[in-house]
PDB file of N, CA and C in Angstrom:
ATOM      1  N   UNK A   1     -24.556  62.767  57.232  1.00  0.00           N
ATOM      2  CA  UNK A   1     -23.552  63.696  56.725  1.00  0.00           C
ATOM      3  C   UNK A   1     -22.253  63.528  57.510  1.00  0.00           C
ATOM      4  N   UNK A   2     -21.110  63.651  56.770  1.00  0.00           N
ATOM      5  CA  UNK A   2     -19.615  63.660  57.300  1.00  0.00           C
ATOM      6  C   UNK A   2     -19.475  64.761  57.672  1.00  0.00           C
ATOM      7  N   UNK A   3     -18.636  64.830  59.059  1.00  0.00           N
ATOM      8  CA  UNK A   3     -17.608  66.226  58.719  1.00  0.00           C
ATOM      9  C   UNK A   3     -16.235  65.535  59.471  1.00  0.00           C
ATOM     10  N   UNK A   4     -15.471  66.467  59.110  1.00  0.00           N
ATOM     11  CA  UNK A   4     -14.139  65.782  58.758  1.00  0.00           C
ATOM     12  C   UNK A   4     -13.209  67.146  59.617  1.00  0.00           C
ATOM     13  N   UNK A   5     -12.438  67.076  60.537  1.00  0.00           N
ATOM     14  CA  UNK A   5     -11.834  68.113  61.521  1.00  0.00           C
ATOM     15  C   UNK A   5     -10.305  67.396  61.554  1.00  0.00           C
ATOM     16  N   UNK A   6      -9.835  68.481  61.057  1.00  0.00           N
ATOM     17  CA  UNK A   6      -8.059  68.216  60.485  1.00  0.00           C
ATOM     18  C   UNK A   6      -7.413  69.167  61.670  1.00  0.00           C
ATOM     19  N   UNK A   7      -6.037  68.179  62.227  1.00  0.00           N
ATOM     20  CA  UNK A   7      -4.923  68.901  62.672  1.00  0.00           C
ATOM     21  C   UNK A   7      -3.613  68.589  62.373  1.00  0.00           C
ATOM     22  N   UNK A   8      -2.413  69.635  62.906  1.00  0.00           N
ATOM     23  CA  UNK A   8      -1.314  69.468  62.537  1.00  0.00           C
ATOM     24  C   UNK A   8      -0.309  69.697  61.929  1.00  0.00           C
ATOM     25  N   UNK A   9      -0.866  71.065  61.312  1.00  0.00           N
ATOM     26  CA  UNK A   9      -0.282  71.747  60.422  1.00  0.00           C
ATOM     27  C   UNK A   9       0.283  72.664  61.409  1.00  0.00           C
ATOM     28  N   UNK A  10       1.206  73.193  60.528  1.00  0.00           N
ATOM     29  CA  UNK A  10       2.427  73.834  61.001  1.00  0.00           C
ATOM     30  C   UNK A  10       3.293  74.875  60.696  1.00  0.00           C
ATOM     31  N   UNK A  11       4.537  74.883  61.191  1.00  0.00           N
ATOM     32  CA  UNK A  11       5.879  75.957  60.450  1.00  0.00           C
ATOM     33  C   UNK A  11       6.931  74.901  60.884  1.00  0.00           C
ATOM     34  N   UNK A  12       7.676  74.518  59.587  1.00  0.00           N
ATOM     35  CA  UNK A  12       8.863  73.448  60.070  1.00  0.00           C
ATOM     36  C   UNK A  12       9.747  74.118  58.854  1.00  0.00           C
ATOM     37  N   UNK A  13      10.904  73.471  59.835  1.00  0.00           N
ATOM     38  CA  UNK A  13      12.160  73.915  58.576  1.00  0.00           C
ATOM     39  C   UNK A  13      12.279  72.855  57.078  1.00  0.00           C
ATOM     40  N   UNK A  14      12.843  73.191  56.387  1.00  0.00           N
ATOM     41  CA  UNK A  14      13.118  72.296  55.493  1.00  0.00           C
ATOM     42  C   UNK A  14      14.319  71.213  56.170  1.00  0.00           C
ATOM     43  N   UNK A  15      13.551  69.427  55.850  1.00  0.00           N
ATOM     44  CA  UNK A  15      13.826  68.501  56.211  1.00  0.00           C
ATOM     45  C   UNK A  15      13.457  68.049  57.360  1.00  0.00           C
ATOM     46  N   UNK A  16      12.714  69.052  57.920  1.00  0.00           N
ATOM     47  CA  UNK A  16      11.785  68.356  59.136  1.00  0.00           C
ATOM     48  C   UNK A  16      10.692  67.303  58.907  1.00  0.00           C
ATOM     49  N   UNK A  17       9.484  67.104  59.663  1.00  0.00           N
ATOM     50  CA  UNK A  17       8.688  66.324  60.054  1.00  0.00           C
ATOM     51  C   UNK A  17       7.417  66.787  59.849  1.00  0.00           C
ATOM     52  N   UNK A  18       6.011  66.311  60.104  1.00  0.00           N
ATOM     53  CA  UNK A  18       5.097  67.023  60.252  1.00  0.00           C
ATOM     54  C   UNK A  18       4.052  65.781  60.040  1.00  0.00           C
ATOM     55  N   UNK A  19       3.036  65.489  61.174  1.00  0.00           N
ATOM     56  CA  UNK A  19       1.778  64.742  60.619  1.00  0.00           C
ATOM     57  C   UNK A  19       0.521  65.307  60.873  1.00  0.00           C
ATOM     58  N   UNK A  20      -0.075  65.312  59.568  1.00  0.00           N
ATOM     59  CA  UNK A  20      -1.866  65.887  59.808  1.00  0.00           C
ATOM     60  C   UNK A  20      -2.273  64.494  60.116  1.00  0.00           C
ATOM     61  N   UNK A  21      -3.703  65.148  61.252  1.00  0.00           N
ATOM     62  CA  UNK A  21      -4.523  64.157  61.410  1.00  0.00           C
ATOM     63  C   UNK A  21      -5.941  64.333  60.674  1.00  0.00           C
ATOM     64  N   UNK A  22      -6.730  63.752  60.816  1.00  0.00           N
ATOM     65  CA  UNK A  22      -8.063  63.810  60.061  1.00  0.00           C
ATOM     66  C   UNK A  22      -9.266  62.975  60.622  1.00  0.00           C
ATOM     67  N   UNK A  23      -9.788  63.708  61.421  1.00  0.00           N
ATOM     68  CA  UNK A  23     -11.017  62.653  62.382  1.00  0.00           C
ATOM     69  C   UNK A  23     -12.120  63.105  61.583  1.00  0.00           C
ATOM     70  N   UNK A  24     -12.845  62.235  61.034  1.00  0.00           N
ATOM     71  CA  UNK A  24     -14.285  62.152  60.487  1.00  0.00           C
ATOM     72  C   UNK A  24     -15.169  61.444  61.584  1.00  0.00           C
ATOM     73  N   UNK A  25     -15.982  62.401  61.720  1.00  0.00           N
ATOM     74  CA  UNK A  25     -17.657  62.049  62.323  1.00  0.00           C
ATOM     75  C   UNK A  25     -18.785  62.042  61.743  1.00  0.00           C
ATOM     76  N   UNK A  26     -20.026  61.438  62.315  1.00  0.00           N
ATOM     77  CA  UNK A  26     -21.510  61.476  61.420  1.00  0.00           C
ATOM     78  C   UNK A  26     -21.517  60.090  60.832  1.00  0.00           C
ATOM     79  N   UNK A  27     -21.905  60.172  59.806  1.00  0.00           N
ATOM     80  CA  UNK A  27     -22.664  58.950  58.821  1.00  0.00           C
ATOM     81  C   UNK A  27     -20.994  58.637  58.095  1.00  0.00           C
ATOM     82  N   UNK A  28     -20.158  57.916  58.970  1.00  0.00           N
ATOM     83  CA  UNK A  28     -18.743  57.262  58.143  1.00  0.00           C
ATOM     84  C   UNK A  28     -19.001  55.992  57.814  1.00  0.00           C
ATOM     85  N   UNK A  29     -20.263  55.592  57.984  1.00  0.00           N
ATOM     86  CA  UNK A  29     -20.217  54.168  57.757  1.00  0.00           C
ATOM     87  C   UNK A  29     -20.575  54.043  55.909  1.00  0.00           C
ATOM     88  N   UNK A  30     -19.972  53.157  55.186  1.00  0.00           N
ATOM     89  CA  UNK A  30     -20.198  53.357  54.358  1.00  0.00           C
ATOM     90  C   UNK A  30     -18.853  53.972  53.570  1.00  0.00           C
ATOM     91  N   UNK A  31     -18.184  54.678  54.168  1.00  0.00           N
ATOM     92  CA  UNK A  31     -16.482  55.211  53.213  1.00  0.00           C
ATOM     93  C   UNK A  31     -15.819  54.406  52.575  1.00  0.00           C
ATOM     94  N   UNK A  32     -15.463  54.494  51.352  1.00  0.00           N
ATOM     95  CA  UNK A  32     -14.777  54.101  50.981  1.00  0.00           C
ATOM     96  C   UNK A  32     -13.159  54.744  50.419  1.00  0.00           C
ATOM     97  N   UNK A  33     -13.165  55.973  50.728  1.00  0.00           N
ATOM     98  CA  UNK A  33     -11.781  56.453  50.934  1.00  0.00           C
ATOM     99  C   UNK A  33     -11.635  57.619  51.638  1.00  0.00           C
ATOM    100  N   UNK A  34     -10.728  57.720  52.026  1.00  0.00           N
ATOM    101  CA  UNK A  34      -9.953  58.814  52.161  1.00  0.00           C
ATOM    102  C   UNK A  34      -8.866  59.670  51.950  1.00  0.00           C
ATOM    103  N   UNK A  35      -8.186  60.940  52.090  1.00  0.00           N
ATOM    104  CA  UNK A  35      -7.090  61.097  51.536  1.00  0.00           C
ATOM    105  C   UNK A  35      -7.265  62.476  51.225  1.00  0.00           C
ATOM    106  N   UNK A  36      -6.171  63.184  50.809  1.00  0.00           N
ATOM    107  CA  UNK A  36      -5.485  64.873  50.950  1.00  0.00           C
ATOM    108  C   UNK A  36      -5.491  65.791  50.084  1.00  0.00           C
ATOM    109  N   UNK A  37      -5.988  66.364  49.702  1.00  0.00           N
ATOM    110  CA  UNK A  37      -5.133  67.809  48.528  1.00  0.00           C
ATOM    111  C   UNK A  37      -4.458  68.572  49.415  1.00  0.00           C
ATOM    112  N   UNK A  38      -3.904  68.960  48.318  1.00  0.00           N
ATOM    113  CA  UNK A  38      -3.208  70.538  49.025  1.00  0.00           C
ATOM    114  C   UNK A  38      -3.521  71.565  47.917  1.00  0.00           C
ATOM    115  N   UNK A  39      -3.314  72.536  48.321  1.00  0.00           N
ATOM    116  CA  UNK A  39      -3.549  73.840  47.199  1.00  0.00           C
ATOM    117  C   UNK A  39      -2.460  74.946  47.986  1.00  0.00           C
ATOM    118  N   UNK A  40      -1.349  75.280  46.771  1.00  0.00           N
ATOM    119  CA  UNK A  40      -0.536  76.079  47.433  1.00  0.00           C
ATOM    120  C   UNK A  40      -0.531  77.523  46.992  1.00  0.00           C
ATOM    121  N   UNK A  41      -0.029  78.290  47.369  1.00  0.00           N
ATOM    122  CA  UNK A  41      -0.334  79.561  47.177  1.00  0.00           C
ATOM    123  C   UNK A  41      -1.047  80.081  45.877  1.00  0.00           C
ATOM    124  N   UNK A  42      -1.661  80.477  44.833  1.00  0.00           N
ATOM    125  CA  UNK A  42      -2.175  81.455  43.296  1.00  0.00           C
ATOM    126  C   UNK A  42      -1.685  79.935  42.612  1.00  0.00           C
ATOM    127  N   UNK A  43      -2.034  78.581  43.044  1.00  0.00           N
ATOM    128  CA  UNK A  43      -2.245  77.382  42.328  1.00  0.00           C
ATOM    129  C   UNK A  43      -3.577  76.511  42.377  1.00  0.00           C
ATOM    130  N   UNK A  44      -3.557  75.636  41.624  1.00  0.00           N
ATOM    131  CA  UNK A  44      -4.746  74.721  41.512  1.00  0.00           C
ATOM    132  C   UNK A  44      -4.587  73.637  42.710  1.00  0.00           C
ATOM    133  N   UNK A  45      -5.636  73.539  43.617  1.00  0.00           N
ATOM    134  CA  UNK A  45      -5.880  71.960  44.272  1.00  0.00           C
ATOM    135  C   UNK A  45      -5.276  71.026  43.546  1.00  0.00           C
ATOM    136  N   UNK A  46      -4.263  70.431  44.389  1.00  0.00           N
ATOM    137  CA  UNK A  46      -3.819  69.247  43.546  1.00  0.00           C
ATOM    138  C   UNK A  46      -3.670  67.960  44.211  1.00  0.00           C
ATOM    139  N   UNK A  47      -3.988  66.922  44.535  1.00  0.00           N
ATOM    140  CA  UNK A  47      -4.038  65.355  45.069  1.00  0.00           C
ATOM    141  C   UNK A  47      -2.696  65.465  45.689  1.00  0.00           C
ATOM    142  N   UNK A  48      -2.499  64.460  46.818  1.00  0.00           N
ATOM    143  CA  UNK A  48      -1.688  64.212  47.568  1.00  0.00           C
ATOM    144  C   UNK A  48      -1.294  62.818  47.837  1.00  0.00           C
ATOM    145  N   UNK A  49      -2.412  62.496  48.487  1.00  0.00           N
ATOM    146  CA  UNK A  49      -2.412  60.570  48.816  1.00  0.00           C
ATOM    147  C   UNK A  49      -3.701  60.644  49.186  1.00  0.00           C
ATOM    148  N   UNK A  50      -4.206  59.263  48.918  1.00  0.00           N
ATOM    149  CA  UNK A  50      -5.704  58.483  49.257  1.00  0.00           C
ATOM    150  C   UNK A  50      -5.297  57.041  49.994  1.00  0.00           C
ATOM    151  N   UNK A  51      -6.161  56.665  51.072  1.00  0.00           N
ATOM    152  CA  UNK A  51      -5.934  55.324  51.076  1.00  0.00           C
ATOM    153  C   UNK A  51      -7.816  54.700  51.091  1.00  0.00           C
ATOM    154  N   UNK A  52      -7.660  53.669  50.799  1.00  0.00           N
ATOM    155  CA  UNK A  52      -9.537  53.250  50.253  1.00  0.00           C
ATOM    156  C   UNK A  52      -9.562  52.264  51.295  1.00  0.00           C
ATOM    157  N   UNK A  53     -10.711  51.676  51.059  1.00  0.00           N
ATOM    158  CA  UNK A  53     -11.250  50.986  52.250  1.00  0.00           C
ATOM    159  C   UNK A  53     -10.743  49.687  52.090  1.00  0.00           C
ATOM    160  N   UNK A  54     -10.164  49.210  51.347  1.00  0.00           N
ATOM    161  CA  UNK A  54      -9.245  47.649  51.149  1.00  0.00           C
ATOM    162  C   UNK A  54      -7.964  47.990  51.583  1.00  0.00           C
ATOM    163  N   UNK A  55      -7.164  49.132  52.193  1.00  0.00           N
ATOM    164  CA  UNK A  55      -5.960  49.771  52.691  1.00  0.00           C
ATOM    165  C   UNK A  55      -4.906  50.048  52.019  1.00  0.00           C
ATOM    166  N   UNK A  56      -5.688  49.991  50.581  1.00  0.00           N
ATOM    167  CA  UNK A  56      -4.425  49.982  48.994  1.00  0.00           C
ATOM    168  C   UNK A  56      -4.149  51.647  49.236  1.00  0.00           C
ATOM    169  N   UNK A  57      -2.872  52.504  49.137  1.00  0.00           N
ATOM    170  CA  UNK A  57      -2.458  53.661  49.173  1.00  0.00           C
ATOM    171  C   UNK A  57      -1.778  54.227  47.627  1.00  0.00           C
ATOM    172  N   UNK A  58      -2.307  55.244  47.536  1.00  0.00           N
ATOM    173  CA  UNK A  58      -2.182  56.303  45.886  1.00  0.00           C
ATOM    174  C   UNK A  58      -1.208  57.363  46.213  1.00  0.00           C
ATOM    175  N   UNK A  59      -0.249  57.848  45.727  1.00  0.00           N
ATOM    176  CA  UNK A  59       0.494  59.330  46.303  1.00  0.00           C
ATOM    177  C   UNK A  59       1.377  60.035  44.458  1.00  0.00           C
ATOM    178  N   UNK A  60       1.085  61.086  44.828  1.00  0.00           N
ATOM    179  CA  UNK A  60       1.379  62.129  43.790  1.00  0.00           C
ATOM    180  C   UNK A  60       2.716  61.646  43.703  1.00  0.00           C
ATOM    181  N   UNK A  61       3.101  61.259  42.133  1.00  0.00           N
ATOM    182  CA  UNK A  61       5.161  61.381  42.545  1.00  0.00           C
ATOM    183  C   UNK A  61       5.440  61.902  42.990  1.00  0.00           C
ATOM    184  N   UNK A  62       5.608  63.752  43.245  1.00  0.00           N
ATOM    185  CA  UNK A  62       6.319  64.255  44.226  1.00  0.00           C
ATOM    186  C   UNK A  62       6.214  64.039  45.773  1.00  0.00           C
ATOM    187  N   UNK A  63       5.346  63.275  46.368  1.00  0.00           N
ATOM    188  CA  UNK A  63       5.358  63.008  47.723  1.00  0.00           C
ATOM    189  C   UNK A  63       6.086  61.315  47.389  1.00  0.00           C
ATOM    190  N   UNK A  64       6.382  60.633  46.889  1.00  0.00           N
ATOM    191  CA  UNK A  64       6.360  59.371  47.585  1.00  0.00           C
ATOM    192  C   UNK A  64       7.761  58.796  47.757  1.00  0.00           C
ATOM    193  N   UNK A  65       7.830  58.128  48.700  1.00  0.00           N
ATOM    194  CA  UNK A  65       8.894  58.150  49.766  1.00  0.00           C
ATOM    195  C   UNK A  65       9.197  58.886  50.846  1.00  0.00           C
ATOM    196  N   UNK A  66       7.778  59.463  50.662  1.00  0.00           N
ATOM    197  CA  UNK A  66       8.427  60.928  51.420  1.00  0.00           C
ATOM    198  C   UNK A  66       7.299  61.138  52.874  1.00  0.00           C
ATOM    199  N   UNK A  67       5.686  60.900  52.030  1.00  0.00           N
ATOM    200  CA  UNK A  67       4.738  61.334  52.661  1.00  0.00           C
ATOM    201  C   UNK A  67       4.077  59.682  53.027  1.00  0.00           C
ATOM    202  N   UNK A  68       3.527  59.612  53.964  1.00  0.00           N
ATOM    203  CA  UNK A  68       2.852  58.278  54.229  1.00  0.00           C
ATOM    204  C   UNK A  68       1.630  58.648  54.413  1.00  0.00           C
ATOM    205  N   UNK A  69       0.260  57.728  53.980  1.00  0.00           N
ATOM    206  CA  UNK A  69      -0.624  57.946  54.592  1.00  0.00           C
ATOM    207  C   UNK A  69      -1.127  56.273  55.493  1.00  0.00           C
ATOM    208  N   UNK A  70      -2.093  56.796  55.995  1.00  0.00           N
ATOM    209  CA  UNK A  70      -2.055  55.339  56.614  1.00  0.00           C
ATOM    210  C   UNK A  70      -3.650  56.113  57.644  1.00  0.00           C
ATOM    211  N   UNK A  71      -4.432  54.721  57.880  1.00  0.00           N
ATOM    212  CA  UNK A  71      -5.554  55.257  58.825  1.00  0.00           C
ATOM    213  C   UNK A  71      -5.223  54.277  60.146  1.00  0.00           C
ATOM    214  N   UNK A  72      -6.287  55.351  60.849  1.00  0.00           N
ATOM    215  CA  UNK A  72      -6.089  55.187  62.507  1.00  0.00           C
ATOM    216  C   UNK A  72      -7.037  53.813  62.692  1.00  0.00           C
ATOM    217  N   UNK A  73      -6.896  52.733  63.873  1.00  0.00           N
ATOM    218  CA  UNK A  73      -7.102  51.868  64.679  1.00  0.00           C
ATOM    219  C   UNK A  73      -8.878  51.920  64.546  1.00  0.00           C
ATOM    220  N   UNK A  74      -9.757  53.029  64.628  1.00  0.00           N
ATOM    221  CA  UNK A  74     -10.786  53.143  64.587  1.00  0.00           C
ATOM    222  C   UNK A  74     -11.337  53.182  63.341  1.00  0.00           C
ATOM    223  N   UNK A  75     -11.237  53.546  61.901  1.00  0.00           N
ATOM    224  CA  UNK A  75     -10.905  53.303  60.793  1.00  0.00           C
ATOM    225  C   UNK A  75     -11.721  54.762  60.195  1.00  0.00           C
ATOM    226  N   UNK A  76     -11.896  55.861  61.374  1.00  0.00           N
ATOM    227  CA  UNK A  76     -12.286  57.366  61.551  1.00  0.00           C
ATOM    228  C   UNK A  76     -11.335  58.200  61.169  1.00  0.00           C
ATOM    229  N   UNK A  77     -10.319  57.572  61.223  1.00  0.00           N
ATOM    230  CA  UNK A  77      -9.122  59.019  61.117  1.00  0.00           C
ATOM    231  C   UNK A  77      -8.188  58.832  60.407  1.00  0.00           C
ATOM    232  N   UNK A  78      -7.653  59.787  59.593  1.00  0.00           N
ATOM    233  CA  UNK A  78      -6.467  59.075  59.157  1.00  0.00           C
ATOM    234  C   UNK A  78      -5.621  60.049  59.224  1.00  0.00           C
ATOM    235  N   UNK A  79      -4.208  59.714  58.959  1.00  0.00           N
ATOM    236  CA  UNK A  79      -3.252  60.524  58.935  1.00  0.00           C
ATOM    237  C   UNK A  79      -2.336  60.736  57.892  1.00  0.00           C
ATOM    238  N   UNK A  80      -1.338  61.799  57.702  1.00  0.00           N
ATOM    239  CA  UNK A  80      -0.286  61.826  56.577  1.00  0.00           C
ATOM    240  C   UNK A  80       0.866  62.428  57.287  1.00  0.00           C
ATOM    241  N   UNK A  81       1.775  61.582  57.442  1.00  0.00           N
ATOM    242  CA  UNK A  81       3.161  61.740  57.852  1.00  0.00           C
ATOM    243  C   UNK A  81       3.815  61.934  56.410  1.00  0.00           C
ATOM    244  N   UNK A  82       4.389  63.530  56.979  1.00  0.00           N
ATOM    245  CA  UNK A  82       5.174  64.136  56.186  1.00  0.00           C
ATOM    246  C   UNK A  82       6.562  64.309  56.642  1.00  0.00           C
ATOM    247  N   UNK A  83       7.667  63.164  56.070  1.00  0.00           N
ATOM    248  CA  UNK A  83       9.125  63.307  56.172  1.00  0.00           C
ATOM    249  C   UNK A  83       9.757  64.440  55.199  1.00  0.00           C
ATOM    250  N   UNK A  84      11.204  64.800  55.182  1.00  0.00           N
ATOM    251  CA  UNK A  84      11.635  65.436  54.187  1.00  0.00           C
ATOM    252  C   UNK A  84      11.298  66.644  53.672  1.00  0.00           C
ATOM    253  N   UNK A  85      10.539  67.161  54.481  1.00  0.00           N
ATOM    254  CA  UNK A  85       9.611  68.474  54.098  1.00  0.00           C
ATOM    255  C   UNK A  85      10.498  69.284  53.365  1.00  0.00           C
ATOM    256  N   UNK A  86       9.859  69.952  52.192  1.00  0.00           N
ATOM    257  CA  UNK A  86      10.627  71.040  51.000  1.00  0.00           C
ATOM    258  C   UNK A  86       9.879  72.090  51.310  1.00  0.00           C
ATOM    259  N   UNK A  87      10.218  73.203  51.266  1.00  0.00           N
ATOM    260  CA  UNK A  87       9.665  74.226  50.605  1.00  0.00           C
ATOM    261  C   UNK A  87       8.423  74.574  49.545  1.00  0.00           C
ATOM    262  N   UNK A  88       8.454  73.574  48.646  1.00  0.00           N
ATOM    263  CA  UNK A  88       7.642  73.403  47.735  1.00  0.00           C
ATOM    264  C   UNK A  88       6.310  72.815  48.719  1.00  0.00           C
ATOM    265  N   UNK A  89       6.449  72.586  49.312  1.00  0.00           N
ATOM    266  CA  UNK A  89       5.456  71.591  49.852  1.00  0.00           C
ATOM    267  C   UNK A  89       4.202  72.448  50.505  1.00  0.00           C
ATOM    268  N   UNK A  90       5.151  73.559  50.883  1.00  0.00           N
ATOM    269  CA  UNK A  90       4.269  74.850  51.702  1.00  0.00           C
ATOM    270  C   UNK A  90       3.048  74.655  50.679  1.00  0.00           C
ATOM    271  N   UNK A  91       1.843  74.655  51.891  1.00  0.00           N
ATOM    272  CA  UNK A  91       0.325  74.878  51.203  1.00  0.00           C
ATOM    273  C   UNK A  91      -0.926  74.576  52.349  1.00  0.00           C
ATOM    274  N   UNK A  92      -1.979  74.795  51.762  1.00  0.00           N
ATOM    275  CA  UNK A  92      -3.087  74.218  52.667  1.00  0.00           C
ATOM    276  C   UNK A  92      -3.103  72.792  52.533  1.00  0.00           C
ATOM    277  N   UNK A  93      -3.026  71.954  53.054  1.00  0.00           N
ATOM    278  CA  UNK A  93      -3.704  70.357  52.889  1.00  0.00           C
ATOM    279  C   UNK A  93      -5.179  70.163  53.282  1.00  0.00           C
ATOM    280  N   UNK A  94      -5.958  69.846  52.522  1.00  0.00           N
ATOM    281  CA  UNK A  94      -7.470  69.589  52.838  1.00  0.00           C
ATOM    282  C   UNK A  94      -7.818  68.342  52.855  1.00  0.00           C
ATOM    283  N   UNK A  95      -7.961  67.447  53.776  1.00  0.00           N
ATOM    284  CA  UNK A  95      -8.333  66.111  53.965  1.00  0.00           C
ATOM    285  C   UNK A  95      -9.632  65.846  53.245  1.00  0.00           C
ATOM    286  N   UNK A  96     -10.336  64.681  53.139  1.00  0.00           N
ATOM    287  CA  UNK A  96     -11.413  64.285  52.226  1.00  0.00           C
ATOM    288  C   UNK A  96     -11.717  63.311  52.718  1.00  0.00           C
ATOM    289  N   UNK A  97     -13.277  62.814  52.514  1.00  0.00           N
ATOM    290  CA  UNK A  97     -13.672  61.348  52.466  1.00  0.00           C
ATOM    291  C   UNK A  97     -15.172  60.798  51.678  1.00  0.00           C
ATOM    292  N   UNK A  98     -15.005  60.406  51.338  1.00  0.00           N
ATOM    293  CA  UNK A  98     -15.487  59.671  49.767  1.00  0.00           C
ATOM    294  C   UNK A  98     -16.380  58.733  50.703  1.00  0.00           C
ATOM    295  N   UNK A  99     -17.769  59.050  50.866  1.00  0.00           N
ATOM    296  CA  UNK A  99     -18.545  58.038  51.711  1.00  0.00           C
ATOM    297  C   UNK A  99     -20.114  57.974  50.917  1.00  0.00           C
ATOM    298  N   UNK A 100     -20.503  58.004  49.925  1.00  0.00           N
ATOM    299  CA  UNK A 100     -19.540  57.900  48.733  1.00  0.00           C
ATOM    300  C   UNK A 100     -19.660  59.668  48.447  1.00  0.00           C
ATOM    301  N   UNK A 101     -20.476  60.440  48.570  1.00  0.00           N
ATOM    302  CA  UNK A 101     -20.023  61.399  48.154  1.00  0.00           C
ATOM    303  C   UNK A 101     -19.005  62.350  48.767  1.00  0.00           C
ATOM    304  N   UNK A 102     -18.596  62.802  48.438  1.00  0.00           N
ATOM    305  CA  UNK A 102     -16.945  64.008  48.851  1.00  0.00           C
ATOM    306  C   UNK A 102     -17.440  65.135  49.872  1.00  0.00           C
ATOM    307  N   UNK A 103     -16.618  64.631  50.838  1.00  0.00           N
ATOM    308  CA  UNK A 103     -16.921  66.016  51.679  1.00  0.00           C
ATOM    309  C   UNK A 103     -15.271  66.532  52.381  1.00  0.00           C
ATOM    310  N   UNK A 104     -15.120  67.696  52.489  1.00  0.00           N
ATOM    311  CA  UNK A 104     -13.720  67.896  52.498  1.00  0.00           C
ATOM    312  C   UNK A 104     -13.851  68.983  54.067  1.00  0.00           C
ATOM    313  N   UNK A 105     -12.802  69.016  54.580  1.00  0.00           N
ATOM    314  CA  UNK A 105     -12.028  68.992  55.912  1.00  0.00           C
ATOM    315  C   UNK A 105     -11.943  70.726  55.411  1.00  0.00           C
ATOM    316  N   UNK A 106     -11.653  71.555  56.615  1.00  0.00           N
ATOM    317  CA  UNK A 106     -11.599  73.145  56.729  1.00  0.00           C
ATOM    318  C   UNK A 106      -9.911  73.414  56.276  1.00  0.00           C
ATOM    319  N   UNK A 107      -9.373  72.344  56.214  1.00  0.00           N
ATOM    320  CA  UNK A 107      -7.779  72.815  55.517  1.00  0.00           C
ATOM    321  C   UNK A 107      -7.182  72.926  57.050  1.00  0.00           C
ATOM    322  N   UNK A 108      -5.705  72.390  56.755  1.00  0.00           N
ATOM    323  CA  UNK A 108      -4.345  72.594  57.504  1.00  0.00           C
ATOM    324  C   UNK A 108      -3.059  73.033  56.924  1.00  0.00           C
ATOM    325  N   UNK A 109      -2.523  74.435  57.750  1.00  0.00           N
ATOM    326  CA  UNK A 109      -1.992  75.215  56.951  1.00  0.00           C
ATOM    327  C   UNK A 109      -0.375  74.728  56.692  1.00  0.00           C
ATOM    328  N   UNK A 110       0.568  73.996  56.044  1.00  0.00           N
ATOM    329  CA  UNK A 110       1.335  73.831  56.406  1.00  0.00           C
ATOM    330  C   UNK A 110       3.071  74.882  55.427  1.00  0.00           C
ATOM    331  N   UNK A 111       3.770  75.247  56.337  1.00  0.00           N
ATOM    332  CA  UNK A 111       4.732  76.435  55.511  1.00  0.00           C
ATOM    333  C   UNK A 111       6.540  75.665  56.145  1.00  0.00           C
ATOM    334  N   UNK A 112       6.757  75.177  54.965  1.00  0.00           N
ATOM    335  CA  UNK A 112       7.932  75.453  54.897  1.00  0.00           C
ATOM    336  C   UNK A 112       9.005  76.035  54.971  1.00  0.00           C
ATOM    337  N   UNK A 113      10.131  76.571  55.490  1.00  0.00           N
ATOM    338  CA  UNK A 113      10.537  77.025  55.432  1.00  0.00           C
ATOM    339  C   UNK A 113      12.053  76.412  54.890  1.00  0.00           C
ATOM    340  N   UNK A 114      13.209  77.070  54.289  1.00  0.00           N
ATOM    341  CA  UNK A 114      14.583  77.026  54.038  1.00  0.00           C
ATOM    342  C   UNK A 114      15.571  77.780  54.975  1.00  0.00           C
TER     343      UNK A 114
END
């Protein structure tokens, strides 16, 4: 079994910075992706970015250019660097990993501000 322990969330102004991390432990052998929702306030979970185990990367139009994902050196963790931060963006982010079945991260809270 995975479990998956997210940090990094925050309070930033609009146009700041911000990177979650995402360390998965247990049975990772075997993943073949990883990658983010967010769910923002009285809305639906909605996709963010994935990157898979060949290092090909997926991102919602509204993040791209904006949000990077990319995994760590150990091939356990990954991260999402968030440039440009909006307002809109304010939400939980819940990390994931697809090994093969889905197991998802306790959420990182992140709030925008203007």
């Amino acid at each position: 079994q995975v479990q998956l322990v997210e940090s990094g969330g925050g309070l930033v102004q609009a146009g700041g910075s911000l990177r979650l991390s995402c360390a998965a432990s247990g049975r990772t052998f075997g993943s073949v992706a990883m990658g983010w929702f967010r769910q923002a306030p009285e809305k639906e979970r909605e996709f963010v970015a994935q990157v898979n185990w060949q290092g090909s990367t997926y991102y919602t139009d509204s993040v791209k250019g904006r949000f990077t994902i990319a995994e760590g050196n150990a091939k356990n963790t990954v991260y999402l660097q968030m440039d440009s931060l909006k307002p809109k963006d304010t939400a939980v982010y819940y990390c994931y990993a697809d090994s093969p079945n889905r197991t998802w991260g306790q959420g990182a809270r992140v709030n925008v501000f203007s």
